[in-house]
N, C-alpha and C. Protein backbone atom coordinates (compact mmCIF):
# COMPACT_ATOMS: atom_id res chain seq x y z
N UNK A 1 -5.03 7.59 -16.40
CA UNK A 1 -4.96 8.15 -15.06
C UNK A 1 -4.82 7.04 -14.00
N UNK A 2 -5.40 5.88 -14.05
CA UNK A 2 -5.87 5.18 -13.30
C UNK A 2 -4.26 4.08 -13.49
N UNK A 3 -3.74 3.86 -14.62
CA UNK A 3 -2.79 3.03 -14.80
C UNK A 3 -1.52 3.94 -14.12
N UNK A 4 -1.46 4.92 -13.41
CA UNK A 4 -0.35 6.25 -13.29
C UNK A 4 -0.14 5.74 -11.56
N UNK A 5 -1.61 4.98 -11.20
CA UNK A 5 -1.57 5.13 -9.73
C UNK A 5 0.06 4.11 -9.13
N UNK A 6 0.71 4.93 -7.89
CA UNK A 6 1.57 3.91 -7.68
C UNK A 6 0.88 4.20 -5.98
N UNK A 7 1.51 3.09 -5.46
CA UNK A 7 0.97 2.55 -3.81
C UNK A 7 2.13 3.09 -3.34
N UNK A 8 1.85 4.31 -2.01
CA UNK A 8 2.19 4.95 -1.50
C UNK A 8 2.89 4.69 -0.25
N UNK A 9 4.27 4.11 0.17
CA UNK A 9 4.37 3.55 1.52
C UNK A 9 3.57 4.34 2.22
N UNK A 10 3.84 5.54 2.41
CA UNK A 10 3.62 6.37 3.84
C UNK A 10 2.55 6.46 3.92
N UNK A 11 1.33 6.12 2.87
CA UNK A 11 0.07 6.00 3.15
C UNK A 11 -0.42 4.63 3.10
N UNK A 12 0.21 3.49 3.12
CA UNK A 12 -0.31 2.55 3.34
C UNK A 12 0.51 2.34 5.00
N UNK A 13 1.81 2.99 5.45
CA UNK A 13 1.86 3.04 6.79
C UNK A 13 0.72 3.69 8.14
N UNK A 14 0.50 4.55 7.32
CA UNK A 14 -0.92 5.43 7.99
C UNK A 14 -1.81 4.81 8.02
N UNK A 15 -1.97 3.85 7.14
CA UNK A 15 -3.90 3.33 7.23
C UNK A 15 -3.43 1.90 8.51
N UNK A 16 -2.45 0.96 7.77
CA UNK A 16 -2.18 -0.29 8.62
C UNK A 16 -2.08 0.26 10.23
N UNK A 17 -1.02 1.48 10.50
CA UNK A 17 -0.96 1.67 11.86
C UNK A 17 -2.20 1.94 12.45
N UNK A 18 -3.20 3.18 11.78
CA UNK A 18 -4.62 3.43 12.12
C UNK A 18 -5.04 2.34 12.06
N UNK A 19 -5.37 1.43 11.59
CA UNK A 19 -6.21 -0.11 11.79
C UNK A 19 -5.78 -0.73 13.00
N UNK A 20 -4.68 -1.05 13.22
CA UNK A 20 -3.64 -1.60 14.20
C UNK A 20 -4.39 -1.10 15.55
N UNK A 21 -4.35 0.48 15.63
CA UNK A 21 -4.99 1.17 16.94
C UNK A 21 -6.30 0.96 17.07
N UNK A 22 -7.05 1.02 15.97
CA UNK A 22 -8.66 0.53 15.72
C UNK A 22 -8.92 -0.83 16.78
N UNK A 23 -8.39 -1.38 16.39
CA UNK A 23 -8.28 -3.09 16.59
C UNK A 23 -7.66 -3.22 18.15
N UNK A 24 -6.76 -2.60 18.22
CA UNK A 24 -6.65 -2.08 19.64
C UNK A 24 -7.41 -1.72 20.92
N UNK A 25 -8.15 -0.90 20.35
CA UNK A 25 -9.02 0.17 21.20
C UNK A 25 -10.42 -0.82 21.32
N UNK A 26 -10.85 -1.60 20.22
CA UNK A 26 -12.69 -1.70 20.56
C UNK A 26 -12.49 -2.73 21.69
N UNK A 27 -11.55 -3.65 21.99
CA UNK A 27 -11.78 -4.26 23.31
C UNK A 27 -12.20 -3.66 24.92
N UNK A 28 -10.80 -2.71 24.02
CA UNK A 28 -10.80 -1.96 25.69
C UNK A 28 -12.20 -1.10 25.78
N UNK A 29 -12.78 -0.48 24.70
CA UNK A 29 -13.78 0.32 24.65
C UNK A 29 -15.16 -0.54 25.63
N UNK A 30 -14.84 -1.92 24.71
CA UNK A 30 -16.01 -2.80 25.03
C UNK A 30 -16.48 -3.23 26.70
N UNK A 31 -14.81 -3.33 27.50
CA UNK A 31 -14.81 -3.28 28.89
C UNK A 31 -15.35 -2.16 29.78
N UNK A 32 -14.81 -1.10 28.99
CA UNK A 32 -15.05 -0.06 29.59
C UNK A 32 -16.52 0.20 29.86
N UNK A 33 -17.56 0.00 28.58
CA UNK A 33 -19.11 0.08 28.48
C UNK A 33 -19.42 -1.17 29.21
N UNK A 34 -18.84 -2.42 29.80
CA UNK A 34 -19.54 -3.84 30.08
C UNK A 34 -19.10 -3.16 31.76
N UNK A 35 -18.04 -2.55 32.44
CA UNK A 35 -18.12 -1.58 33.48
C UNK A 35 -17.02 -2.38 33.93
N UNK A 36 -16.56 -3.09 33.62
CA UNK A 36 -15.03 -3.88 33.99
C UNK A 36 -14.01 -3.50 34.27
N UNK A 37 -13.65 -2.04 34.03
CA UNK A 37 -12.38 -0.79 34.39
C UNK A 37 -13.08 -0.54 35.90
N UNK A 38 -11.71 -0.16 36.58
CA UNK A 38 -11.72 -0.17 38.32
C UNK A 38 -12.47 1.36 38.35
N UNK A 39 -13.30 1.10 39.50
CA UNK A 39 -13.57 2.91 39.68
C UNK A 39 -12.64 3.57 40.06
N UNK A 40 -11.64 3.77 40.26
CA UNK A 40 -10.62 4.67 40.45
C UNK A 40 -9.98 5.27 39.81
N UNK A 41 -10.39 4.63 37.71
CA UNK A 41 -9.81 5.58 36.71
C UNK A 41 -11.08 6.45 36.82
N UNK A 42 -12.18 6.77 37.07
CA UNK A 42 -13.43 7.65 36.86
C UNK A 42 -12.76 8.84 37.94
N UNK A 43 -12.65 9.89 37.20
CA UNK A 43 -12.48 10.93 37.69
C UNK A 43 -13.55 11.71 38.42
């Protein structure tokens, strides 16, 4: 079963792009909680 496995582009495109955005996002997340975004995006 285990020797059958083959590596899937379209799911190794899905995980790298999801990581990509991961890696993306915790900065901005991190500004956002340290209060560094302008008050004028606060709705």
């Amino acid at each position: 079963m285990l020797a059958d496995a083959i590596i899937n582009s379209g799911d190794t495109a899905w995980v790298l792009i999801s990581a990509g955005l991961v890696l993306f996002m915790v900065p901005g997340l991190a500004f956002f909680y340290a209060g560094l975004v302008e008050e004028a995006m606060y709705w």
